[in-house]
N, C-alpha and C. Protein backbone atom coordinates (compact mmCIF):
# COMPACT_ATOMS: atom_id res chain seq x y z
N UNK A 1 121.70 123.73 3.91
CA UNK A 1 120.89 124.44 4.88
C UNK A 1 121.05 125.93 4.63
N UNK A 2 120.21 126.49 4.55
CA UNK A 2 120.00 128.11 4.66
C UNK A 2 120.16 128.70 5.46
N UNK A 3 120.63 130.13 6.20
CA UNK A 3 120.66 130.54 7.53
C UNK A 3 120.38 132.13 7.07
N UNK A 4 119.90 133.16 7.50
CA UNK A 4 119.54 134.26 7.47
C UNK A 4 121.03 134.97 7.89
N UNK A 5 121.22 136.12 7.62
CA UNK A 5 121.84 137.21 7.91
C UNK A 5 121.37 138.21 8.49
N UNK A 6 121.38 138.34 9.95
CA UNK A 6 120.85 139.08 10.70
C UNK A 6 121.14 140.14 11.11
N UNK A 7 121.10 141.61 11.73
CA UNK A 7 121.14 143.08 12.39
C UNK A 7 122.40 142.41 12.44
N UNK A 8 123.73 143.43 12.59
CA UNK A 8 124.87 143.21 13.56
C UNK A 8 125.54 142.14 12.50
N UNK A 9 125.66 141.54 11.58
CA UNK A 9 126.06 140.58 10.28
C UNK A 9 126.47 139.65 11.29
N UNK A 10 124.67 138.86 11.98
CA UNK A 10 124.57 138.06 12.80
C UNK A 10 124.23 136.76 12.02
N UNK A 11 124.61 135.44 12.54
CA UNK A 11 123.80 134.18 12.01
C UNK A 11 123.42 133.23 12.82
N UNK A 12 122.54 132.12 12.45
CA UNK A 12 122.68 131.27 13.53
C UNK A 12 123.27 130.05 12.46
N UNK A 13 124.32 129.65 13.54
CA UNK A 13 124.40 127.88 13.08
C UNK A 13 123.57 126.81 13.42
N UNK A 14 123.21 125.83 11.96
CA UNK A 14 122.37 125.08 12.56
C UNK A 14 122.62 123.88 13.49
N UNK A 15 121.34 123.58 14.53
CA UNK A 15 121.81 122.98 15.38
C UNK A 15 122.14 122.05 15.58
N UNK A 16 122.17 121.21 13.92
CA UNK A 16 122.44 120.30 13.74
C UNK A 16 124.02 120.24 13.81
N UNK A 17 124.58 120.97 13.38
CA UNK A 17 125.84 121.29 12.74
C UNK A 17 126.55 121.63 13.91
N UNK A 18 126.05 122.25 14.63
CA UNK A 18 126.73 122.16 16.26
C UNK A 18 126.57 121.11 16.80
N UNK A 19 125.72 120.38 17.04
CA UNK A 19 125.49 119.08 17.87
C UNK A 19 126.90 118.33 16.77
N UNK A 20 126.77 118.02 15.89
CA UNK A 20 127.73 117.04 14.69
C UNK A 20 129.11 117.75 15.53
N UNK A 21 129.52 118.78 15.54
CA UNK A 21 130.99 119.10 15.98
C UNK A 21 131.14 119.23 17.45
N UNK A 22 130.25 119.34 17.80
CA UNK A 22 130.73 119.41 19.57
C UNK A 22 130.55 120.66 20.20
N UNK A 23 130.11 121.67 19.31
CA UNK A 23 130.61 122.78 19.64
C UNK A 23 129.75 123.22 20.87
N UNK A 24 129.84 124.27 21.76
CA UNK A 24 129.18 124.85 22.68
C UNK A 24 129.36 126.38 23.00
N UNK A 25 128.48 126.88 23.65
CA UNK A 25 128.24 128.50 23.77
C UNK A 25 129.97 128.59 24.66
N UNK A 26 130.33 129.86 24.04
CA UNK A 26 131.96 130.25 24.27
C UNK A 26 132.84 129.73 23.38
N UNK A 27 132.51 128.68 22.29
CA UNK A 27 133.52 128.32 21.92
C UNK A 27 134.29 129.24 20.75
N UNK A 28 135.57 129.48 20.51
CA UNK A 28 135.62 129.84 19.62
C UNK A 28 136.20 129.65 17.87
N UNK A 29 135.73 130.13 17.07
CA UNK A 29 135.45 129.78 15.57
C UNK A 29 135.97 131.07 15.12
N UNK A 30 137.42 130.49 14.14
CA UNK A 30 138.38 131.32 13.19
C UNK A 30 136.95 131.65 11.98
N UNK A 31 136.93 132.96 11.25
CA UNK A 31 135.99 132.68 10.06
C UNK A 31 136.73 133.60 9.12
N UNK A 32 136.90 133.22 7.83
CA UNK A 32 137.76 133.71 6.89
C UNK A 32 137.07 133.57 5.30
N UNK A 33 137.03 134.43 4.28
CA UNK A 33 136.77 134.07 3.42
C UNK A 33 137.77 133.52 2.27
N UNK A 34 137.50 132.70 1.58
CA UNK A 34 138.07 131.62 0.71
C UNK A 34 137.28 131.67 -0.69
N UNK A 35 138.02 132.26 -1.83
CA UNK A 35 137.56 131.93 -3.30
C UNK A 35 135.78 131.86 -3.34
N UNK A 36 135.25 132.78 -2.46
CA UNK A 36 133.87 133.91 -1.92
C UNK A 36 132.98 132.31 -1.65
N UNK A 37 133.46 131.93 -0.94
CA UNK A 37 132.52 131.44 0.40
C UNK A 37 133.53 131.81 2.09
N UNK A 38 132.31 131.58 2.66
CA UNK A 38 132.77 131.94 3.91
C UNK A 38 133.14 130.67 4.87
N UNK A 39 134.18 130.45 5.22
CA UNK A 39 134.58 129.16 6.22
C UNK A 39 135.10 129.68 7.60
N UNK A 40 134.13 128.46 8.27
CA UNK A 40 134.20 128.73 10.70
C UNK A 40 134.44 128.04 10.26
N UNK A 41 136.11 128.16 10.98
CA UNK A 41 136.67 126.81 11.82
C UNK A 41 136.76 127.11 13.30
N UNK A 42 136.44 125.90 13.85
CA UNK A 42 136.24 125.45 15.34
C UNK A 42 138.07 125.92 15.58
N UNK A 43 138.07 126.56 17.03
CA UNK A 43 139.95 126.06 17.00
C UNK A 43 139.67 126.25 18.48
N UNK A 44 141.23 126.15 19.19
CA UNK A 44 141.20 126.06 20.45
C UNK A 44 142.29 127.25 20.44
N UNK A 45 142.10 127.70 21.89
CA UNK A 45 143.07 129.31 21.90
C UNK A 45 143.70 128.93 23.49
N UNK A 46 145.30 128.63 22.76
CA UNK A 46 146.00 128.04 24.28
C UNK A 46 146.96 129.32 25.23
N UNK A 47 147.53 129.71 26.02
CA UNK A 47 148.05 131.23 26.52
C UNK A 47 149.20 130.83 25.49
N UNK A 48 150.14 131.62 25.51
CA UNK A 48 150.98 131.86 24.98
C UNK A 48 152.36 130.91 25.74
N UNK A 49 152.22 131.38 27.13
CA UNK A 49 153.43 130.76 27.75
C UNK A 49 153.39 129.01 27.80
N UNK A 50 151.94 128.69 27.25
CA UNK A 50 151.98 126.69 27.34
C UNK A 50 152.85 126.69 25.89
N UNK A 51 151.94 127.76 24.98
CA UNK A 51 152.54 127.21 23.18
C UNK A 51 154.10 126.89 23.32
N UNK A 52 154.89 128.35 23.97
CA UNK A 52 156.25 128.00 24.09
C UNK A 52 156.59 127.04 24.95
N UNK A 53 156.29 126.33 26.08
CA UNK A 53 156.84 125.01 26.79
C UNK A 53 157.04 123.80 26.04
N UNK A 54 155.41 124.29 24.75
CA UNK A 54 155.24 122.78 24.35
C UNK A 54 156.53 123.20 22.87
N UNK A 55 156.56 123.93 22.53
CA UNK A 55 157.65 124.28 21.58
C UNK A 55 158.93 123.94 22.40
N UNK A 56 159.51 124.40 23.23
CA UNK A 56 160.76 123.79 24.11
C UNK A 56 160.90 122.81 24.09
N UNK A 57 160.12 121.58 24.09
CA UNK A 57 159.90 120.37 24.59
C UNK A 57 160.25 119.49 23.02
N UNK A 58 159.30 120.68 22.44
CA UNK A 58 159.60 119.76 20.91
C UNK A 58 160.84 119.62 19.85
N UNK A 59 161.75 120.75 21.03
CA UNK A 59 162.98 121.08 20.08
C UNK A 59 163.65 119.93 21.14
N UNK A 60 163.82 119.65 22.14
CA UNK A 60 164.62 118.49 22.98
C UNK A 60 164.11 117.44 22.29
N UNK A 61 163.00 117.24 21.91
CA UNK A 61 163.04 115.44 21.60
C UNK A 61 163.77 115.94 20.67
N UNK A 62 163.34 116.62 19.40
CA UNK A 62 163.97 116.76 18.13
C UNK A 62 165.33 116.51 18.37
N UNK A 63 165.96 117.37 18.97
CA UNK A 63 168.06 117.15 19.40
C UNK A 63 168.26 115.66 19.61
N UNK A 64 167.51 115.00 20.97
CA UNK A 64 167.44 113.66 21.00
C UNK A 64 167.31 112.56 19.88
N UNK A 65 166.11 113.14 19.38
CA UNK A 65 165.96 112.05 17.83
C UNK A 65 167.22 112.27 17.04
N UNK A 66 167.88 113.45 16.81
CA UNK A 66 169.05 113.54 16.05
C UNK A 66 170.27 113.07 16.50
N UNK A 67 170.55 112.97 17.95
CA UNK A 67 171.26 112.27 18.40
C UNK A 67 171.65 111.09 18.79
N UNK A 68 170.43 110.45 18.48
CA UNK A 68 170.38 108.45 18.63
C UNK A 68 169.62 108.62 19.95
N UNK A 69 169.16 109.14 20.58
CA UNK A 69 169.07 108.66 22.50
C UNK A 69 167.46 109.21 22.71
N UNK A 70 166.39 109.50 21.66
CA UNK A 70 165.18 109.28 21.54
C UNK A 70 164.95 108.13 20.17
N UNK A 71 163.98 106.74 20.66
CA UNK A 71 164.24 105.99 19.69
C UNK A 71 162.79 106.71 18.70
N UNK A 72 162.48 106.06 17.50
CA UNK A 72 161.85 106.53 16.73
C UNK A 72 161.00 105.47 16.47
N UNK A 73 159.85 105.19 15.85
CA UNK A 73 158.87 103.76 15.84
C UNK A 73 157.82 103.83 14.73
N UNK A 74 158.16 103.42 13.50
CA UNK A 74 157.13 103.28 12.58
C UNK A 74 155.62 103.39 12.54
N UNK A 75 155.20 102.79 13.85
CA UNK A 75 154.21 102.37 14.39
C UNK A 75 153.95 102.10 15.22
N UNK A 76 152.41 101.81 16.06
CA UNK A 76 152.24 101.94 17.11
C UNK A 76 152.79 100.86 17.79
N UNK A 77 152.39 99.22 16.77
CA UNK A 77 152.76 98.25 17.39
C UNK A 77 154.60 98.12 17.55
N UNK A 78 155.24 99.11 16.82
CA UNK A 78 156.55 98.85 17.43
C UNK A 78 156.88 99.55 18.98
N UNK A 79 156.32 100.48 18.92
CA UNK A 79 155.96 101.38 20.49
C UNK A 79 155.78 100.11 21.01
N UNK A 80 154.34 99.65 21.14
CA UNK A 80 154.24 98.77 22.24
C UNK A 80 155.29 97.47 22.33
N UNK A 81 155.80 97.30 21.39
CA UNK A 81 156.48 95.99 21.42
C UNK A 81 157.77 96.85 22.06
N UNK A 82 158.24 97.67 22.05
CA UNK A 82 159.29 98.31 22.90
C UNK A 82 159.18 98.49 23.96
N UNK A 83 157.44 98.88 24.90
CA UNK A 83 157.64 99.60 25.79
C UNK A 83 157.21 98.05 26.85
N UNK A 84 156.92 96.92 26.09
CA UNK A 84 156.87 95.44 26.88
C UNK A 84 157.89 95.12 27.13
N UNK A 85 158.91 95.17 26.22
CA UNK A 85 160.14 94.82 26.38
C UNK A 85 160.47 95.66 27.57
N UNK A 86 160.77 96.56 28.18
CA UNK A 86 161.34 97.54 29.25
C UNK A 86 160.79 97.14 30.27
């Protein structure tokens, strides 16, 4: 698909290509150039103070997993076959 380069190094995406990803007005799209093409990526922008909770959180299981007292599960069906058992 072709897209023009508009006043302001404006474009439109096509609407196909939005409908295919989900995307919607506000969302926002990282854009970077790469070995001279240009790549939008879709991303999500979380505050700062969730990133670190969910970082806190991920260093306790981690200690746990290293300590025996978070179990660990190949797979999903071993999850569920654990969490029937309980």
């Amino acid at each position: 698909m072709l897209t023009v380069l508009r006043p302001k190094s404006q474009i439109t995406i096509p609407n196909s290509i939005v409908t295919s990803l989900g995307l919607k007005e506000g969302d926002q799209l990282d854009i970077y150039e790469e070995n001279g093409s240009i790549r939008l990526i879709p991303v999500a922008v979380y505050p700062k103070y969730y990133v670190e909770q969910l970082q806190a959180e991920i260093k306790l299981v981690k200690e746990a997993i290293k300590d025996g007292k978070q179990p660990v599960f190949d797979n999903l069906d071993a999850l569920f076959e654990n969490l029937e058992e309980e």
